[in-house]
C-alpha atoms as a PDB file:
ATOM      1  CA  UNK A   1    -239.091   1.093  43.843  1.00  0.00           C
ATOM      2  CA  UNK A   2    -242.918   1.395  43.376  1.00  0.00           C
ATOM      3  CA  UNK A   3    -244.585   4.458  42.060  1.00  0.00           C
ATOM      4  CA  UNK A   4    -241.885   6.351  40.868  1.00  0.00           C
ATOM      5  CA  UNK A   5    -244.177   9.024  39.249  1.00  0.00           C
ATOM      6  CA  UNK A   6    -244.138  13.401  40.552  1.00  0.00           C
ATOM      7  CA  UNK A   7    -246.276  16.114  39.298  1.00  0.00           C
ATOM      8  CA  UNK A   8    -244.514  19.605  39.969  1.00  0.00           C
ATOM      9  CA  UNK A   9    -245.820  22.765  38.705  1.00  0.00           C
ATOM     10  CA  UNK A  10    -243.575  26.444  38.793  1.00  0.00           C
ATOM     11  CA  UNK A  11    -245.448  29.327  38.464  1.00  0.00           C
ATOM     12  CA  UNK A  12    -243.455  33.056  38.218  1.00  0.00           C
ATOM     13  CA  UNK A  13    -244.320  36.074  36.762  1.00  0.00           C
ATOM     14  CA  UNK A  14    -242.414  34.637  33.316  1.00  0.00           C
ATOM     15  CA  UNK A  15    -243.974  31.166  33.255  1.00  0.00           C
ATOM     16  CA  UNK A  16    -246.339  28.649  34.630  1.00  0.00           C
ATOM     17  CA  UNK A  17    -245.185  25.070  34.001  1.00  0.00           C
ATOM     18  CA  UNK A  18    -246.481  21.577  34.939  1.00  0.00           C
ATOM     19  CA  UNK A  19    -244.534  18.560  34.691  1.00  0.00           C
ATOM     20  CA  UNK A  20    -245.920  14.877  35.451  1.00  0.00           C
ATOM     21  CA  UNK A  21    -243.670  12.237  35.405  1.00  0.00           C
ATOM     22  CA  UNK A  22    -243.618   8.448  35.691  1.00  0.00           C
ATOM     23  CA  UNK A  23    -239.779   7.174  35.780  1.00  0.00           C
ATOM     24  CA  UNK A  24    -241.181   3.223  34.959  1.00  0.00           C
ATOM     25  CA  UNK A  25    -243.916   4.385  32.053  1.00  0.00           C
ATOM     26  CA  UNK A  26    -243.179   3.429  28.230  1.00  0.00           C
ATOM     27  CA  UNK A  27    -241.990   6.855  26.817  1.00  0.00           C
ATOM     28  CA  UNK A  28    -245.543   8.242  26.459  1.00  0.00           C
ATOM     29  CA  UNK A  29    -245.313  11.722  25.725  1.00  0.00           C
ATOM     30  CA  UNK A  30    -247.637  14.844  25.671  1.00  0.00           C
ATOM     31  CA  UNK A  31    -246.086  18.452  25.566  1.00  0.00           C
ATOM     32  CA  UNK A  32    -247.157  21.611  24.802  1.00  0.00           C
ATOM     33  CA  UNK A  33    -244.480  24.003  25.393  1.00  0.00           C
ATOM     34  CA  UNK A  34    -244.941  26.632  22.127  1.00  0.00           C
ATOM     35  CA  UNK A  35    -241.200  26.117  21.784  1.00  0.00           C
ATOM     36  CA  UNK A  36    -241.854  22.979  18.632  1.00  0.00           C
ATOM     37  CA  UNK A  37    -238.470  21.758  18.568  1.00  0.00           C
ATOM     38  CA  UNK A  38    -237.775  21.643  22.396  1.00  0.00           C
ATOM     39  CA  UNK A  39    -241.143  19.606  22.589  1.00  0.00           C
ATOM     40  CA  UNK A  40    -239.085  17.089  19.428  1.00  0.00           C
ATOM     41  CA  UNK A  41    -236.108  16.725  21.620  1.00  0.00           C
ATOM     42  CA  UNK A  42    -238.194  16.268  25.209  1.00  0.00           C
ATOM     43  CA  UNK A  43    -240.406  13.476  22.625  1.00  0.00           C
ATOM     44  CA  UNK A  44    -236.533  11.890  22.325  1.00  0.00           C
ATOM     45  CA  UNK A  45    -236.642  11.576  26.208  1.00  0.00           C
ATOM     46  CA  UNK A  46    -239.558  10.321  26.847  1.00  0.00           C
ATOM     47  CA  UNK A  47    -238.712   7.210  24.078  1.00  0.00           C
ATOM     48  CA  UNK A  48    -235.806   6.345  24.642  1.00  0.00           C
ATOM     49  CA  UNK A  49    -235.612   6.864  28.572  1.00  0.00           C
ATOM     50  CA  UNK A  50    -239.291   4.734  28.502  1.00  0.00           C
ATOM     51  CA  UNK A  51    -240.506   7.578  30.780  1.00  0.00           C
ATOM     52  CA  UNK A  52    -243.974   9.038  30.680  1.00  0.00           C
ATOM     53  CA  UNK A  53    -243.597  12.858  30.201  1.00  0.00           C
ATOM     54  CA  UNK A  54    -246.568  15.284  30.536  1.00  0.00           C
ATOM     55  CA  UNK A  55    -246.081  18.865  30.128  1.00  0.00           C
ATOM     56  CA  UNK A  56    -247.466  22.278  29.657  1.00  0.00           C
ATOM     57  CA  UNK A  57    -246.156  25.175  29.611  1.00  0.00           C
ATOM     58  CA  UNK A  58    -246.992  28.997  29.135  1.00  0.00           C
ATOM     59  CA  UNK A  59    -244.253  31.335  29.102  1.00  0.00           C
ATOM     60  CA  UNK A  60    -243.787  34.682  27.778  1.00  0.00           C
ATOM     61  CA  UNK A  61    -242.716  33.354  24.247  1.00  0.00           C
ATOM     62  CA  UNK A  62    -243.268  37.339  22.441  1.00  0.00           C
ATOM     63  CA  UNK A  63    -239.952  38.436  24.500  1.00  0.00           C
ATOM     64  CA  UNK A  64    -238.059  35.010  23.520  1.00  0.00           C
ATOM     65  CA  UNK A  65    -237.842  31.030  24.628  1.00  0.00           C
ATOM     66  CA  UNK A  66    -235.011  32.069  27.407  1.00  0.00           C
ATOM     67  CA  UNK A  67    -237.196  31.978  30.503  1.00  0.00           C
ATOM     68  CA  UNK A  68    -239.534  29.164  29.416  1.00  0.00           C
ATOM     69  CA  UNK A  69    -236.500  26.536  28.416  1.00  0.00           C
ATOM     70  CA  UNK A  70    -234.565  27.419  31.679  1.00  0.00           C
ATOM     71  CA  UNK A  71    -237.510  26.949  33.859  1.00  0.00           C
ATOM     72  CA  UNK A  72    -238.811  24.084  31.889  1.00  0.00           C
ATOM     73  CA  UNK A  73    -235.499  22.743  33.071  1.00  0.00           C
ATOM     74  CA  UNK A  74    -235.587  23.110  36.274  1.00  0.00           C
ATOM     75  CA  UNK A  75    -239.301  21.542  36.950  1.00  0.00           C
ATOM     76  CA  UNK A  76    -238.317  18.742  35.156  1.00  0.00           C
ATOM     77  CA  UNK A  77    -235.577  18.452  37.452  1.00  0.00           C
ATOM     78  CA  UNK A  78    -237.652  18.940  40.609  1.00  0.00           C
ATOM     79  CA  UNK A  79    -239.889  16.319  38.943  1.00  0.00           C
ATOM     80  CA  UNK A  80    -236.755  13.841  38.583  1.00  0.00           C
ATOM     81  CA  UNK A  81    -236.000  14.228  42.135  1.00  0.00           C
ATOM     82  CA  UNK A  82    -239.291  14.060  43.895  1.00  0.00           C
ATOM     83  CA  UNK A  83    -239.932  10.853  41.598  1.00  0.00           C
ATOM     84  CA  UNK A  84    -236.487   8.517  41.961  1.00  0.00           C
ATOM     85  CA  UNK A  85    -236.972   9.349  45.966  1.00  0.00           C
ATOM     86  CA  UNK A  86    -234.288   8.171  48.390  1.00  0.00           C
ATOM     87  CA  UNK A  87    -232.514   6.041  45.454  1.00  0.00           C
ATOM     88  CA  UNK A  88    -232.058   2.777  47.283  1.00  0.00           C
ATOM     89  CA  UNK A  89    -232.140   0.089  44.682  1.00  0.00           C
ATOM     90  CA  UNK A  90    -230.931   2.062  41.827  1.00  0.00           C
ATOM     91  CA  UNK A  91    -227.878   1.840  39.424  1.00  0.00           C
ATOM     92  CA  UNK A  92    -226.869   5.771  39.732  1.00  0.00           C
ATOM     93  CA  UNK A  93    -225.061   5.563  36.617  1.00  0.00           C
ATOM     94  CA  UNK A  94    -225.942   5.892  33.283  1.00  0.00           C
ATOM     95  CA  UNK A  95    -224.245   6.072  30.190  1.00  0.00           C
ATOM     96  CA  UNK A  96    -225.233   5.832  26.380  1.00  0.00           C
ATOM     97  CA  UNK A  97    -223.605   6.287  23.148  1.00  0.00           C
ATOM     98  CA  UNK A  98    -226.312   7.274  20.452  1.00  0.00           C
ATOM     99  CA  UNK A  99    -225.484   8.253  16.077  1.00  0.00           C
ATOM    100  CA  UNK A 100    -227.770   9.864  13.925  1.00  0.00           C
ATOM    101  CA  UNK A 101    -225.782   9.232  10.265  1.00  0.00           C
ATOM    102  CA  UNK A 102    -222.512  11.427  10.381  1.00  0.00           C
ATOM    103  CA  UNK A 103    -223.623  12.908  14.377  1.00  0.00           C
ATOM    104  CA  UNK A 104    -221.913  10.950  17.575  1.00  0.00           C
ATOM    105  CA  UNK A 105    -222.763  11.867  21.504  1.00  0.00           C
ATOM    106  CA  UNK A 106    -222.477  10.640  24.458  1.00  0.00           C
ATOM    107  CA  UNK A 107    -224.001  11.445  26.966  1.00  0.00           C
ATOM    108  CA  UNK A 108    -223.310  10.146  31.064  1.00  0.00           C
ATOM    109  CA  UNK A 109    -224.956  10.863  34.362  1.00  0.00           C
ATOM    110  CA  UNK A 110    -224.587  10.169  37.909  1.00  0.00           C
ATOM    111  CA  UNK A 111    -227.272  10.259  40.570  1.00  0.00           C
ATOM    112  CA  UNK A 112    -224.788  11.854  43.082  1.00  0.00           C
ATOM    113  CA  UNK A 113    -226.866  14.619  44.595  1.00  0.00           C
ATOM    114  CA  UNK A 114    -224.478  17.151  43.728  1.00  0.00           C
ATOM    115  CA  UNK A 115    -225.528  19.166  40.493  1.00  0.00           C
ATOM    116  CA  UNK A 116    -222.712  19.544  38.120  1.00  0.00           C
ATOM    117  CA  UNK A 117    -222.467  20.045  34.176  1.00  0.00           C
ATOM    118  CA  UNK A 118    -219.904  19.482  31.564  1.00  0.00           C
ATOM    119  CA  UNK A 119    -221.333  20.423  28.076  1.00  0.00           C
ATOM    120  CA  UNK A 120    -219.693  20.109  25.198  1.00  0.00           C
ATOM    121  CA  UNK A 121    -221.270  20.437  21.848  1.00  0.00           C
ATOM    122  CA  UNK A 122    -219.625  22.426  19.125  1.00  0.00           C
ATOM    123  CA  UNK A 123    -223.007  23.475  17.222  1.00  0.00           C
ATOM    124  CA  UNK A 124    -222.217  24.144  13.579  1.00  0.00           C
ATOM    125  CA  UNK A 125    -225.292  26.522  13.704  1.00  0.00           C
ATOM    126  CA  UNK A 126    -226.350  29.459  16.540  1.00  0.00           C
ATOM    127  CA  UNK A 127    -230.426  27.903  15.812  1.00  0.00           C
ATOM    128  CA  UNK A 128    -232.461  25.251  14.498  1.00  0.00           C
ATOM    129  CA  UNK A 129    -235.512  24.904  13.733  1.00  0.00           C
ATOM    130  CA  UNK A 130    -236.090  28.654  14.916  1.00  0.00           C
ATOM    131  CA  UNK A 131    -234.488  27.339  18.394  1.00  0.00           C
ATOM    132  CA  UNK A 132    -231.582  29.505  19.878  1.00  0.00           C
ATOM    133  CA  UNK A 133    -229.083  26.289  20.989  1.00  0.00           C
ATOM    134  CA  UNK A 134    -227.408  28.529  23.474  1.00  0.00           C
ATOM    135  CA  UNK A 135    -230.761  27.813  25.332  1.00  0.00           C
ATOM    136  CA  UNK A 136    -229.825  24.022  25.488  1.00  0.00           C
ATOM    137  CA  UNK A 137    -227.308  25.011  27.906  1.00  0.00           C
ATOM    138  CA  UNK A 138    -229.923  26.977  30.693  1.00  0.00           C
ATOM    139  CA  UNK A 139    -232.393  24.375  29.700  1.00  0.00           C
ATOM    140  CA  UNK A 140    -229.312  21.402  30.990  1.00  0.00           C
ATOM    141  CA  UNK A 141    -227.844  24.059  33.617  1.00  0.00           C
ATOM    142  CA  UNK A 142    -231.600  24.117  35.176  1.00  0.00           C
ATOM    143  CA  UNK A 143    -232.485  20.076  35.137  1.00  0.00           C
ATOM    144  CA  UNK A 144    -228.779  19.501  37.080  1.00  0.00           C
ATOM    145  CA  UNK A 145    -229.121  22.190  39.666  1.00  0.00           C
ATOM    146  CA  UNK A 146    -232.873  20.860  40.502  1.00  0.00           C
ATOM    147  CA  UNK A 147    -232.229  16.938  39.973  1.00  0.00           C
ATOM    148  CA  UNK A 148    -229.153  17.133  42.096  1.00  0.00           C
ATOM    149  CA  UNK A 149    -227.383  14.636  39.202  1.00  0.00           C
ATOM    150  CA  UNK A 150    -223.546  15.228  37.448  1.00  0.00           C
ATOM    151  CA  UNK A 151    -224.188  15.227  34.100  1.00  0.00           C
ATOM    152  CA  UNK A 152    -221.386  14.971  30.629  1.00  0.00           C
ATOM    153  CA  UNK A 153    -223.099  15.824  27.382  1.00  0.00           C
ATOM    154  CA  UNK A 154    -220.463  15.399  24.455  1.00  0.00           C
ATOM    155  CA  UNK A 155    -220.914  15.539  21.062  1.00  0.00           C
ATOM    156  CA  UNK A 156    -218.183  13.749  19.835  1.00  0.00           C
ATOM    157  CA  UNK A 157    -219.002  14.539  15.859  1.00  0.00           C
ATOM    158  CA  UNK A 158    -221.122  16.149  13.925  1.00  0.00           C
ATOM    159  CA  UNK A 159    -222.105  18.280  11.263  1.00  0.00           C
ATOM    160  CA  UNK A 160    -225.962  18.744  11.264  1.00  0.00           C
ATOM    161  CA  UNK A 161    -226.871  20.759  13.988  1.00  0.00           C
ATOM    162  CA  UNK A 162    -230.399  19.100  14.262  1.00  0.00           C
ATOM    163  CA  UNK A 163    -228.662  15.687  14.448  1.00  0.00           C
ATOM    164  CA  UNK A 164    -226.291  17.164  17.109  1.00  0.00           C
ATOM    165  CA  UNK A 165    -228.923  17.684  19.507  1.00  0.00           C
ATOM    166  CA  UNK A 166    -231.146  14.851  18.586  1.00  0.00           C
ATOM    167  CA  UNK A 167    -228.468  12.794  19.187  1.00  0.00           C
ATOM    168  CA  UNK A 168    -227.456  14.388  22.832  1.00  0.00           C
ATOM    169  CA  UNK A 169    -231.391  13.975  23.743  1.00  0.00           C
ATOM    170  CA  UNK A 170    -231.586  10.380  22.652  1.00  0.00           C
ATOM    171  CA  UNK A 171    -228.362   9.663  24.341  1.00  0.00           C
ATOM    172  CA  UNK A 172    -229.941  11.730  27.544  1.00  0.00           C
ATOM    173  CA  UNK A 173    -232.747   9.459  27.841  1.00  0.00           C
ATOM    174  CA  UNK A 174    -231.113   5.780  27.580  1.00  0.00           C
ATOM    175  CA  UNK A 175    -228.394   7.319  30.338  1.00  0.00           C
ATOM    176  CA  UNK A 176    -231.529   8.254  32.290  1.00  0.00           C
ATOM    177  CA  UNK A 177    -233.035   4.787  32.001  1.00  0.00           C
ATOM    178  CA  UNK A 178    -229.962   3.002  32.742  1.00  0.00           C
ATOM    179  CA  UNK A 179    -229.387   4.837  35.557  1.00  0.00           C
ATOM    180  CA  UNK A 180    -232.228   4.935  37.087  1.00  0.00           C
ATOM    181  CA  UNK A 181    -233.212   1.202  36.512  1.00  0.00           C
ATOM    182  CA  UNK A 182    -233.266  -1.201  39.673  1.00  0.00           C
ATOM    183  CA  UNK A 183    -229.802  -3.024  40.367  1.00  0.00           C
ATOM    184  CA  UNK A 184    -231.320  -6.703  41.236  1.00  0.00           C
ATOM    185  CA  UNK A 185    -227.969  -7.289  43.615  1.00  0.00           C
ATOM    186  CA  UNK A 186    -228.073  -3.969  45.206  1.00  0.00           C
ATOM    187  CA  UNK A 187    -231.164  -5.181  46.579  1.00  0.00           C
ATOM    188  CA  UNK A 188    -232.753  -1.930  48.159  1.00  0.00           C
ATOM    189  CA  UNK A 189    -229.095  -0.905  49.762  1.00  0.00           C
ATOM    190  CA  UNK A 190    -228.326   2.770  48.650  1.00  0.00           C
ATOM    191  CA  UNK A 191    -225.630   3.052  45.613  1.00  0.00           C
ATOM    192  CA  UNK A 192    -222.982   4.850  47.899  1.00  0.00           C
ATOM    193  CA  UNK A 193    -219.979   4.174  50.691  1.00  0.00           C
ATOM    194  CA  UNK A 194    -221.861   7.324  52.320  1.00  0.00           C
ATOM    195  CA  UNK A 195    -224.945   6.266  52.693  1.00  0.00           C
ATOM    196  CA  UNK A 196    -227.100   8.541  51.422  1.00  0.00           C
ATOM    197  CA  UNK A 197    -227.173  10.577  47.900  1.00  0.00           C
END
């Protein structure tokens, strides 16, 4: 499980993205996205999954975030992918509970290689921090489809919206990191009856 690191870039007519990752860094994080508080929430990542994120992004930001977020979503998920490899060696699941003062989520994933989403957070507001959160869900819908992972975001309480989603992209990154750290007794076999993910 040596050199779990990708770069994958995505360039359309909408966007051009670049995404370098390193799955065993220490949560250092550089991001320029023009979308501020998707770049606080990715920051959340980063720290509390211990990953090394870098990533820049130009999208066409005068229609509206839509196609930069989605897309943003699915290079990270290529990134994911190329980087964690064949899986051997790794715990597949993850799982965290994370509060931010009256906010609860929880957030669990699977490695499975089968993209699926369950999302449910009630937002008490339709934006914050000029951020649409409808585009949390085609931001989530993108990283499944192109990390191949099952993925339950639930945000069990909450009143603050900016809490809410803090608290489902702290909880994102320690399910990452748990998941995706090496099971000693697996010892290199793959995490399925299958045999392949």
């Amino acid at each position: 499980m040596s050199n779990r690191i990708a770069t994958v870039e995505r360039n359309t007519l909408e966007t051009q993205i670049k995404v370098s990752i390193n799955l065993d860094g220490t949560g250092k994080f550089v991001c320029e996205t023009g979308v501020p508080f998707l770049d606080h929430m990715l920051d959340q990542v980063a720290r509390h999954g211990l990953i090394d994120l870098d990533i820049k992004a130009v999208g066409d930001l005068h229609i509206d975030a839509h196609h930069t977020v989605e897309d943003l979503g699915i290079t990270l998920g290529q990134a994911f992918a190329k980087a964690v490899g064949d899986k051997k060696g790794i715990k597949r699941y993850g799982h965290a509970y994370v509060p931010l003062d009256e906010a609860l989520s929880r957030v669990v994933i699977d490695f499975s290689g089968r993209a699926g989403l369950e999302m449910h957070v009630p937002f008490t507001r339709a934006s914050v921090g000029g951020f649409d959160v409808d585009l949390f869900s085609e931001f989530f819908h993108g990283f499944v489809n192109h990390a191949q992972v099952t993925l339950h975001l639930d945000n069990l309480r909450g009143k603050n919206t900016h809490h809410q989603a803090e608290t489902i992209f702290k909880a994102f990154g320690r399910a990452l990191r748990m998941a995706l750290e090496a099971d000693e007794r697996m010892a290199g076999q793959m995490p399925s009856t299958k045999g392949s993910l």
